[in-house]
PDB file of N, CA and C in Angstrom:
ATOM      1  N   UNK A   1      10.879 -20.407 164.976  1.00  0.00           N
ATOM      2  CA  UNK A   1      11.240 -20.550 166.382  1.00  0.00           C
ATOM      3  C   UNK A   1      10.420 -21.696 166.970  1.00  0.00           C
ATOM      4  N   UNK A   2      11.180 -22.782 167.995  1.00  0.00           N
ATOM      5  CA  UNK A   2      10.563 -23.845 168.394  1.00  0.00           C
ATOM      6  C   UNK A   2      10.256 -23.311 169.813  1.00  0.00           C
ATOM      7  N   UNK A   3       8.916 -23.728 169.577  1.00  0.00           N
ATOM      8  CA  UNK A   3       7.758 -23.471 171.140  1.00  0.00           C
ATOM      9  C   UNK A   3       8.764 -24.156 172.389  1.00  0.00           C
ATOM     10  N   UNK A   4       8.548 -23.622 173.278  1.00  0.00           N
ATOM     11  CA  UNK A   4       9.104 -23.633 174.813  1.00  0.00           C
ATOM     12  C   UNK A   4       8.825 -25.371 174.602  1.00  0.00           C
ATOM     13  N   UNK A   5       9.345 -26.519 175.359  1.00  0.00           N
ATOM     14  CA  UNK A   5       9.220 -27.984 175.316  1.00  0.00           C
ATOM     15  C   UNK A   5       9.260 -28.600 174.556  1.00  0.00           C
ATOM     16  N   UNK A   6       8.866 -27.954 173.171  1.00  0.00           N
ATOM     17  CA  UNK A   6       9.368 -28.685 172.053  1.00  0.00           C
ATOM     18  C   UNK A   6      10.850 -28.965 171.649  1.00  0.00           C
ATOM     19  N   UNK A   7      11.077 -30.573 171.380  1.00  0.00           N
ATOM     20  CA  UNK A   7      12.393 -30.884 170.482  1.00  0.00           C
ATOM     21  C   UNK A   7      12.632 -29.920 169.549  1.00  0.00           C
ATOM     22  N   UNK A   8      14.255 -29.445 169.051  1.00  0.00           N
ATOM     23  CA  UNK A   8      14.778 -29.268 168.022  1.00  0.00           C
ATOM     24  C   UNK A   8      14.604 -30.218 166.877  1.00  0.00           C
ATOM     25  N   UNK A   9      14.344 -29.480 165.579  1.00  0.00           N
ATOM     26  CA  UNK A   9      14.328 -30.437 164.514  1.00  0.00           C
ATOM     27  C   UNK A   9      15.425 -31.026 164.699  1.00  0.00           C
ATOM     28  N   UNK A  10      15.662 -32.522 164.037  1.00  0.00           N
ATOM     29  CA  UNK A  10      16.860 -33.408 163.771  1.00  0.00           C
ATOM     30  C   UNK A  10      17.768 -32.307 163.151  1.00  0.00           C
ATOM     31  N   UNK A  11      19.225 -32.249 163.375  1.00  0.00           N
ATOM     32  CA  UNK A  11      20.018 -31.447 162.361  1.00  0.00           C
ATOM     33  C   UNK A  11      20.703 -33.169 161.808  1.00  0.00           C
ATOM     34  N   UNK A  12      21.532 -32.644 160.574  1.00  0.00           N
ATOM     35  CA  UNK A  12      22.543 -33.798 159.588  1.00  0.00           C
ATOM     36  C   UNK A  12      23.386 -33.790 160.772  1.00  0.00           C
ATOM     37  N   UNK A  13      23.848 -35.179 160.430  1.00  0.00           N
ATOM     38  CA  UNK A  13      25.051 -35.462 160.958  1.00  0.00           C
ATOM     39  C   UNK A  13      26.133 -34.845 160.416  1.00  0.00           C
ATOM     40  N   UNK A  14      27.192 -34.538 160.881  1.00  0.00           N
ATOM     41  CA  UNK A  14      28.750 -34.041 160.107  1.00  0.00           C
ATOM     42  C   UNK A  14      28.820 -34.975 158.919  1.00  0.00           C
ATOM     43  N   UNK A  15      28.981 -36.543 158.793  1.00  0.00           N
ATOM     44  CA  UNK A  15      29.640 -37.451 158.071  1.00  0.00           C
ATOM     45  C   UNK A  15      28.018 -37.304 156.770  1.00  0.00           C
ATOM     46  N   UNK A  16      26.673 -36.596 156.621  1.00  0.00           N
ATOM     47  CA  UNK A  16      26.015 -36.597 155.485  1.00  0.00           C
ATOM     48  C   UNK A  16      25.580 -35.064 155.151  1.00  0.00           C
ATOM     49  N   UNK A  17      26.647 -33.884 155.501  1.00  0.00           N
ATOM     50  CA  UNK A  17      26.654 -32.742 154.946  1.00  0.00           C
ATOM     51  C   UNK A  17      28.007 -32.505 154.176  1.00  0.00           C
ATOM     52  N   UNK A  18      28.303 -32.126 153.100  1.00  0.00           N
ATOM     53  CA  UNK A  18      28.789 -31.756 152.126  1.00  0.00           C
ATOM     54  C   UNK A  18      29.892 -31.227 152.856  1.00  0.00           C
ATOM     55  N   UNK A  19      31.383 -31.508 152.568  1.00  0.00           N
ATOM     56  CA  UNK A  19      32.531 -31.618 153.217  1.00  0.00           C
ATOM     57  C   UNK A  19      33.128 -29.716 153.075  1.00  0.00           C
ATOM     58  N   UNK A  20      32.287 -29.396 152.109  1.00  0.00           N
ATOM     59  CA  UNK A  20      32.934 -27.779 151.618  1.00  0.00           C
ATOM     60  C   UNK A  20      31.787 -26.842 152.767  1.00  0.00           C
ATOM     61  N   UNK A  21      30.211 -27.462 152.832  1.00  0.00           N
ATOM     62  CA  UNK A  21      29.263 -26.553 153.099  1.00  0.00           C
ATOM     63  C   UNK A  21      29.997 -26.640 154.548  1.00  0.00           C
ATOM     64  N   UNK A  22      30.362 -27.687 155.687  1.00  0.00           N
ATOM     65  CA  UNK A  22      30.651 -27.855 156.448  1.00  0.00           C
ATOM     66  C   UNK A  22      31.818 -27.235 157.228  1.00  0.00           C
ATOM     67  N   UNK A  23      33.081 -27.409 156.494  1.00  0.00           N
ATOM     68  CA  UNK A  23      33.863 -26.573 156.392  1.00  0.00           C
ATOM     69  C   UNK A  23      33.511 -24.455 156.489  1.00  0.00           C
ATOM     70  N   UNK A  24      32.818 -24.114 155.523  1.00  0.00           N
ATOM     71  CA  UNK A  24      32.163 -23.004 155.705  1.00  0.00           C
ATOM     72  C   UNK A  24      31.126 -22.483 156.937  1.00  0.00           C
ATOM     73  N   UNK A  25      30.536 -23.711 157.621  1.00  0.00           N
ATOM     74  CA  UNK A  25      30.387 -23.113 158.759  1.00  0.00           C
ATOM     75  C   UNK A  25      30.635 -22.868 160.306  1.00  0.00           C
ATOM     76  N   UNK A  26      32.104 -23.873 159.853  1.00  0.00           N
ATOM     77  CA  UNK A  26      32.770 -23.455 160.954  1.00  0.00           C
ATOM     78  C   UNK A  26      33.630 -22.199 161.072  1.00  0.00           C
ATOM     79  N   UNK A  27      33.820 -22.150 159.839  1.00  0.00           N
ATOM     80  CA  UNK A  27      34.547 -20.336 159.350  1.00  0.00           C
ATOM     81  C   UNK A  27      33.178 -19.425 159.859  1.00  0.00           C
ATOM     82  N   UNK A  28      32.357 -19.738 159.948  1.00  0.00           N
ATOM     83  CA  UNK A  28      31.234 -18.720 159.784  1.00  0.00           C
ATOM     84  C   UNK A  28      30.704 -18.452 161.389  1.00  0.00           C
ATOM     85  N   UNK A  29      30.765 -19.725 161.772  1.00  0.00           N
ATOM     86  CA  UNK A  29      30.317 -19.776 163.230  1.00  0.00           C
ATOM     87  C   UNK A  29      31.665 -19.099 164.058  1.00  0.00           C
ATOM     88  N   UNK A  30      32.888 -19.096 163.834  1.00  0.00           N
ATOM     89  CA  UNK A  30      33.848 -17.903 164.465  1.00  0.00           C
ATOM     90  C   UNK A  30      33.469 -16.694 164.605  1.00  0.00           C
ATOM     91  N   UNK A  31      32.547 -16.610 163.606  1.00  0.00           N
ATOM     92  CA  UNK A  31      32.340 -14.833 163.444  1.00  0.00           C
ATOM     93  C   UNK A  31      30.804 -14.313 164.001  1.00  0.00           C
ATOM     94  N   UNK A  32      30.273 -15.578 164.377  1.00  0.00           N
ATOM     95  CA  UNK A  32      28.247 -15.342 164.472  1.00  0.00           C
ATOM     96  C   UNK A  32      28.816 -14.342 165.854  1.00  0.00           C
ATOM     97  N   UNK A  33      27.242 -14.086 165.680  1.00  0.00           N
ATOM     98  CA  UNK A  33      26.934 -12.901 166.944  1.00  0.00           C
ATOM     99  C   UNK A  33      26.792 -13.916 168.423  1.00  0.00           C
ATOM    100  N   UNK A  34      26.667 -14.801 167.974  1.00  0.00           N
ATOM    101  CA  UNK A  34      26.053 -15.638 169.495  1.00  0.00           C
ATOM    102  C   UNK A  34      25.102 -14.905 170.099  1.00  0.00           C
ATOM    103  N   UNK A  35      23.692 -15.161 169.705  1.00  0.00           N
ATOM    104  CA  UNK A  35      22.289 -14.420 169.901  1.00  0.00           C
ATOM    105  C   UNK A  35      21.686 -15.519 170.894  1.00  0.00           C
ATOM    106  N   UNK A  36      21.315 -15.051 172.103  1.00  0.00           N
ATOM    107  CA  UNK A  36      20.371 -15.549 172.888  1.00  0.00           C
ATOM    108  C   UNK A  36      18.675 -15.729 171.808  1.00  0.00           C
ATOM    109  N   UNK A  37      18.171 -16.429 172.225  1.00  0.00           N
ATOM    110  CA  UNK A  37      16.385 -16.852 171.779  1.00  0.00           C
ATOM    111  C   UNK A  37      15.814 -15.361 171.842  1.00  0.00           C
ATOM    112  N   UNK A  38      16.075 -14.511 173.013  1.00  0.00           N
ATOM    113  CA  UNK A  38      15.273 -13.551 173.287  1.00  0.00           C
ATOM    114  C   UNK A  38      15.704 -12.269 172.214  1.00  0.00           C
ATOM    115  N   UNK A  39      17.081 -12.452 171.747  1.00  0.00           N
ATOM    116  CA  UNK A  39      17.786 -11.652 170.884  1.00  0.00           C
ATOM    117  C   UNK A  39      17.360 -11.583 169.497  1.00  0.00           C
ATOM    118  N   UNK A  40      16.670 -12.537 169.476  1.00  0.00           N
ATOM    119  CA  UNK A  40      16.634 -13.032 167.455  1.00  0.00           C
ATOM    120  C   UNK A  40      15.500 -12.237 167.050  1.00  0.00           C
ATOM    121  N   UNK A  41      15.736 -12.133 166.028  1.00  0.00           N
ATOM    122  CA  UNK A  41      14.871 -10.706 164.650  1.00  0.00           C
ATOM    123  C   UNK A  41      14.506 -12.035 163.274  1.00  0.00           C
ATOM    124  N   UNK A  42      13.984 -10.948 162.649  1.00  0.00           N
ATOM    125  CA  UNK A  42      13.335 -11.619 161.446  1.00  0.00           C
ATOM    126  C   UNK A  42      14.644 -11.894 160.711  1.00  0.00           C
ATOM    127  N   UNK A  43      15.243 -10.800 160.896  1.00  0.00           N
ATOM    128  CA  UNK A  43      16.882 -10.508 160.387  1.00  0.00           C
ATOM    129  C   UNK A  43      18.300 -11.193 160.912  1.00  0.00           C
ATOM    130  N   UNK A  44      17.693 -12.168 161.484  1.00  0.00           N
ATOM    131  CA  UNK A  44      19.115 -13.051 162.216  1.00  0.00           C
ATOM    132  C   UNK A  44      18.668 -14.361 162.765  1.00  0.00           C
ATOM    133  N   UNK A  45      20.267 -14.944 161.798  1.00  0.00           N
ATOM    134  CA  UNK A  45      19.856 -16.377 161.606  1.00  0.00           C
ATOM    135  C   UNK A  45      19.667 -17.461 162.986  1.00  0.00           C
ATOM    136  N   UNK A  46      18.926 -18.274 162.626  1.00  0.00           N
ATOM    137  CA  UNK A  46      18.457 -18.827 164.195  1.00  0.00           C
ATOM    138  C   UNK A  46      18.723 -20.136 163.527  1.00  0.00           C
ATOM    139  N   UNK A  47      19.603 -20.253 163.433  1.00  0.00           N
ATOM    140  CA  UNK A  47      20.961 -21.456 163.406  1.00  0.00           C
ATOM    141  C   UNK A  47      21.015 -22.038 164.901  1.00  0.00           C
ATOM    142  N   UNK A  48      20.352 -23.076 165.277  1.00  0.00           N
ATOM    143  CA  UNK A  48      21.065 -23.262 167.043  1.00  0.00           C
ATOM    144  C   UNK A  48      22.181 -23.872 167.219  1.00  0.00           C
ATOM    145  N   UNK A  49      22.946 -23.903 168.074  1.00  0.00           N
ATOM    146  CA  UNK A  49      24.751 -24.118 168.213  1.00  0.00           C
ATOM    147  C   UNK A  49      25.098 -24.790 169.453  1.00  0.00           C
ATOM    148  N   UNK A  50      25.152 -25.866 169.886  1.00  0.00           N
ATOM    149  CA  UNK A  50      25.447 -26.382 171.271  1.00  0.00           C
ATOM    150  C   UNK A  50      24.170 -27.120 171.884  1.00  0.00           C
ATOM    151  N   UNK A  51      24.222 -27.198 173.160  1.00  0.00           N
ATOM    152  CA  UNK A  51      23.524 -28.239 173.579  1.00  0.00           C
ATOM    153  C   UNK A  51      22.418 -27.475 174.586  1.00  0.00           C
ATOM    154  N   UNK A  52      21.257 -27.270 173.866  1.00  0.00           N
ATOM    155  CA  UNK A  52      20.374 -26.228 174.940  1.00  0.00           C
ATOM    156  C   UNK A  52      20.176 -26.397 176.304  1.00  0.00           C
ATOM    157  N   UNK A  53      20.793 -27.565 176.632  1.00  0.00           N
ATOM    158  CA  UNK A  53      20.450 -27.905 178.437  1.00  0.00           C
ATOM    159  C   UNK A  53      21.797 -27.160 179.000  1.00  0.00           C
ATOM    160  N   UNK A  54      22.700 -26.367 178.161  1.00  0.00           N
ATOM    161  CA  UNK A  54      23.784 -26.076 178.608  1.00  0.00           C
ATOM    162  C   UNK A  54      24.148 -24.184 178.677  1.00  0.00           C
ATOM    163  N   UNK A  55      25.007 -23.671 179.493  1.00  0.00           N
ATOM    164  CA  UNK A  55      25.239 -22.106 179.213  1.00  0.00           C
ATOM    165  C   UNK A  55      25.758 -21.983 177.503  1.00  0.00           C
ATOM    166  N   UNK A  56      26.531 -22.706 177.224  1.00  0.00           N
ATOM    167  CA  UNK A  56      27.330 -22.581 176.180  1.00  0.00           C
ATOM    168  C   UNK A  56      26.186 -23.105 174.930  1.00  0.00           C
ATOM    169  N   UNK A  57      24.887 -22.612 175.007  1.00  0.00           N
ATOM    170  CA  UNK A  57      24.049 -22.841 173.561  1.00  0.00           C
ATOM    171  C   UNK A  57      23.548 -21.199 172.989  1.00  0.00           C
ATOM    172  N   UNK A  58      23.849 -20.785 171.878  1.00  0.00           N
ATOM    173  CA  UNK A  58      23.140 -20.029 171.170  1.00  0.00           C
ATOM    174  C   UNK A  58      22.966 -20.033 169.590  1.00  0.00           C
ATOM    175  N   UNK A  59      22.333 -19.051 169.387  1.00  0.00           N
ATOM    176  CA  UNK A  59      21.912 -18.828 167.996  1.00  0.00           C
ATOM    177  C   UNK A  59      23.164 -18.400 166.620  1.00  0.00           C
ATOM    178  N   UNK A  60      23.351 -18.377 166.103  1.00  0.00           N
ATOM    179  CA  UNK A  60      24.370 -17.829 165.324  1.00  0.00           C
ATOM    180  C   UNK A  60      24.046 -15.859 164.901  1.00  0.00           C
ATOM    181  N   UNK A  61      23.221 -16.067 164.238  1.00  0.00           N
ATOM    182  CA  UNK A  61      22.476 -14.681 164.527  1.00  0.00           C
ATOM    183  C   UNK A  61      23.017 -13.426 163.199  1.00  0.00           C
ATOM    184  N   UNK A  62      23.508 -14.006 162.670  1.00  0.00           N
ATOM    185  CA  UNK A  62      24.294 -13.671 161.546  1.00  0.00           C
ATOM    186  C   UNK A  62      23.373 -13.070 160.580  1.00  0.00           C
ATOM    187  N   UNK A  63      22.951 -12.570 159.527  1.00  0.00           N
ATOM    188  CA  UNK A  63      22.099 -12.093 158.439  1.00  0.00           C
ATOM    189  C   UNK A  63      21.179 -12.970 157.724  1.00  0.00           C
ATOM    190  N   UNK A  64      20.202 -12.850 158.257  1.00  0.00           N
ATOM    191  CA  UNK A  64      19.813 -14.322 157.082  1.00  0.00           C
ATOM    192  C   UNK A  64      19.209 -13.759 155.585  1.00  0.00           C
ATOM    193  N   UNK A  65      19.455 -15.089 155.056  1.00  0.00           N
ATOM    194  CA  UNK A  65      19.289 -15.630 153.168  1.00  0.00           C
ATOM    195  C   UNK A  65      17.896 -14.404 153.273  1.00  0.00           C
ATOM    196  N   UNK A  66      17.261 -13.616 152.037  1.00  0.00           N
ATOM    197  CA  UNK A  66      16.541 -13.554 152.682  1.00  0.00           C
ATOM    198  C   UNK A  66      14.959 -14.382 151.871  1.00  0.00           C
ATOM    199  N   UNK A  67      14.111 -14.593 152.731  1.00  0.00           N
ATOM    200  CA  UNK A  67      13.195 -15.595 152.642  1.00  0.00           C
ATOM    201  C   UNK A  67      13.364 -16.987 153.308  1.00  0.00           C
ATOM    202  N   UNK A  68      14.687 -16.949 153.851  1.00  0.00           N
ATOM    203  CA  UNK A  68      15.273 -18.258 154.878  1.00  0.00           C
ATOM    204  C   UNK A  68      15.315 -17.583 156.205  1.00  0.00           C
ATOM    205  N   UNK A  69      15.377 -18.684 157.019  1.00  0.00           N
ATOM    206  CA  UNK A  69      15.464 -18.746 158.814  1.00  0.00           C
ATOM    207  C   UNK A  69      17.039 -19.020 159.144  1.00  0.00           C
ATOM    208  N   UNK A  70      18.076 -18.770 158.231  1.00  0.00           N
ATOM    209  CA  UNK A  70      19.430 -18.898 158.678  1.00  0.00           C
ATOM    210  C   UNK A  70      20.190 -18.186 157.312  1.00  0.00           C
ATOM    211  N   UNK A  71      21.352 -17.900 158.183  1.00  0.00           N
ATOM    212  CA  UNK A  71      22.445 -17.209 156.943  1.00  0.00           C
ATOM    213  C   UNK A  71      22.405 -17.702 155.734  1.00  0.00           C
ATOM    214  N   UNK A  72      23.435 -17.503 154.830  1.00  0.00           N
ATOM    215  CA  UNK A  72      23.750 -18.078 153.366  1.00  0.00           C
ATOM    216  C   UNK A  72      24.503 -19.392 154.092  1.00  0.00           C
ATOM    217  N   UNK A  73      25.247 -19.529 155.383  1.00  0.00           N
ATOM    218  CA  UNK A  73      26.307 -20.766 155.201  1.00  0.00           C
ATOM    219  C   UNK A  73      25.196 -21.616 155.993  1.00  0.00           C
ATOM    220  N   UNK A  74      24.178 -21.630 156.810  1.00  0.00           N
ATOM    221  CA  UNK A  74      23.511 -22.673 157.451  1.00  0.00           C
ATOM    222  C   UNK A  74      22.343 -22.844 156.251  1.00  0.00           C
ATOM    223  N   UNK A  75      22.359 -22.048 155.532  1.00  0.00           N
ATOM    224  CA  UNK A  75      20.447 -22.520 154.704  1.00  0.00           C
ATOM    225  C   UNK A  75      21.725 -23.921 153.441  1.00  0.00           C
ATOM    226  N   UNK A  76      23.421 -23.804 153.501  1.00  0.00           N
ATOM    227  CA  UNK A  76      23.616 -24.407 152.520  1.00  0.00           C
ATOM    228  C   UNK A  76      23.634 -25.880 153.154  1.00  0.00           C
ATOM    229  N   UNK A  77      23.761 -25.948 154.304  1.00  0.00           N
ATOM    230  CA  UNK A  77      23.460 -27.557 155.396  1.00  0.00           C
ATOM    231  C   UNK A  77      22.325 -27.636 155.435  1.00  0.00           C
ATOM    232  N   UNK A  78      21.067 -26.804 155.567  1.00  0.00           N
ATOM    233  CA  UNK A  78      19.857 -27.044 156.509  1.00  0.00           C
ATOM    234  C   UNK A  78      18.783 -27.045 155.053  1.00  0.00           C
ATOM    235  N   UNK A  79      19.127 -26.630 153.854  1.00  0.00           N
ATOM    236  CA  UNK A  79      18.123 -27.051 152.367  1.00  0.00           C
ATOM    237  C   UNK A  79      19.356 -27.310 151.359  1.00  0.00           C
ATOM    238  N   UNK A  80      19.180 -28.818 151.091  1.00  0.00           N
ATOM    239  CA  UNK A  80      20.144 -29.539 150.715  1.00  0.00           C
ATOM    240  C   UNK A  80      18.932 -30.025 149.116  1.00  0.00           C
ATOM    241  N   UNK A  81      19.525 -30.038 147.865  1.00  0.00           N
ATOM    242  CA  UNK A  81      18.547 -30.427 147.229  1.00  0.00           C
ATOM    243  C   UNK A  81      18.439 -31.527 147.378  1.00  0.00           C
ATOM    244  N   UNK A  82      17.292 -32.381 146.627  1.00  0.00           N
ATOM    245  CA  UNK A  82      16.990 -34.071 146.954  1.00  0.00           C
ATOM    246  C   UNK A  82      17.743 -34.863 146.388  1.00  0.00           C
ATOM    247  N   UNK A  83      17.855 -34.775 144.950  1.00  0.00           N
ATOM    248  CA  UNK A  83      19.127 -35.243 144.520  1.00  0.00           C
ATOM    249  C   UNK A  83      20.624 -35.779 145.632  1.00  0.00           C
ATOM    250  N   UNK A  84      21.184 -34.429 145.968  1.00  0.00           N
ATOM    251  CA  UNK A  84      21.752 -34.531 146.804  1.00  0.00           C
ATOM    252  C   UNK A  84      22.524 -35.677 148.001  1.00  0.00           C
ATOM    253  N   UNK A  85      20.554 -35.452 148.684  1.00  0.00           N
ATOM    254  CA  UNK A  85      20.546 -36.420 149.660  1.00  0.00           C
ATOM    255  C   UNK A  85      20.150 -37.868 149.848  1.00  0.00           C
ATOM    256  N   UNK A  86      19.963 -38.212 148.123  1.00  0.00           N
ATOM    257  CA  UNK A  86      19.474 -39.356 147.697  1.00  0.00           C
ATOM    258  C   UNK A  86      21.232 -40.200 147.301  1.00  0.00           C
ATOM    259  N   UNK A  87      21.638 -39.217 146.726  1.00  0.00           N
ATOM    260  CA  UNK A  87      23.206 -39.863 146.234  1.00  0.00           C
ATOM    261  C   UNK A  87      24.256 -40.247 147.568  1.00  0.00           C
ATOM    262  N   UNK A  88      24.025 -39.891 148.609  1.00  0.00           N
ATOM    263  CA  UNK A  88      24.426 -39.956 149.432  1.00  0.00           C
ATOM    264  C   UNK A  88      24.248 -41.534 150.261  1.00  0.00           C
ATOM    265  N   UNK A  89      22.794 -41.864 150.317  1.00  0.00           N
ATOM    266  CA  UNK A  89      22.367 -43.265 150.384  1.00  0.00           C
ATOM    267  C   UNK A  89      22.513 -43.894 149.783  1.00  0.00           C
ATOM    268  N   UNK A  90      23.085 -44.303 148.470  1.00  0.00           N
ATOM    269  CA  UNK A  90      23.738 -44.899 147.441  1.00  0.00           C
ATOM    270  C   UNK A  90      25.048 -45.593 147.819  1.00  0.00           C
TER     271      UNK A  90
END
């Protein structure tokens, strides 16, 4: 969880996450709980979704991986192996 004033980490852009992982979390984000900050558990993914200066921002809130800070479909955008993200700059 990011301290009160602190920036959000950078997320990927759409056009350098994996066209299938991407796809999967928009299927996935239909179904999240939409968890307020004050809502979130050890147990729900804190995926953030929208634009926090706005009503329309929350958490996804969904089950997370466990030993991860987000579901199975955000830990497959948010830990990308290096490989990966090296072939991509190529």
């Amino acid at each position: 969880i990011i301290p009160a004033g602190q920036p959000l980490p950078p997320q990927p852009s759409t056009n350098e996450i994996d066209s299938e992982a991407l796809a999967t979390v928009r299927e996935v984000e239909k179904t999240a709980r939409k968890l307020s900050l004050s809502e979130l558990t050890e147990r729900t993914c804190k995926w953030p979704i929208g634009d926090p200066a706005t009503e329309d921002f929350w958490f996804c809130g969904l089950p997370v991986t466990p030993g991860k800070p987000y579901c199975e479909a955000h830990v497959a955008v948010a830990f990308q192996p290096m490989s990966a993200r090296r072939d991509r700059k190529r």
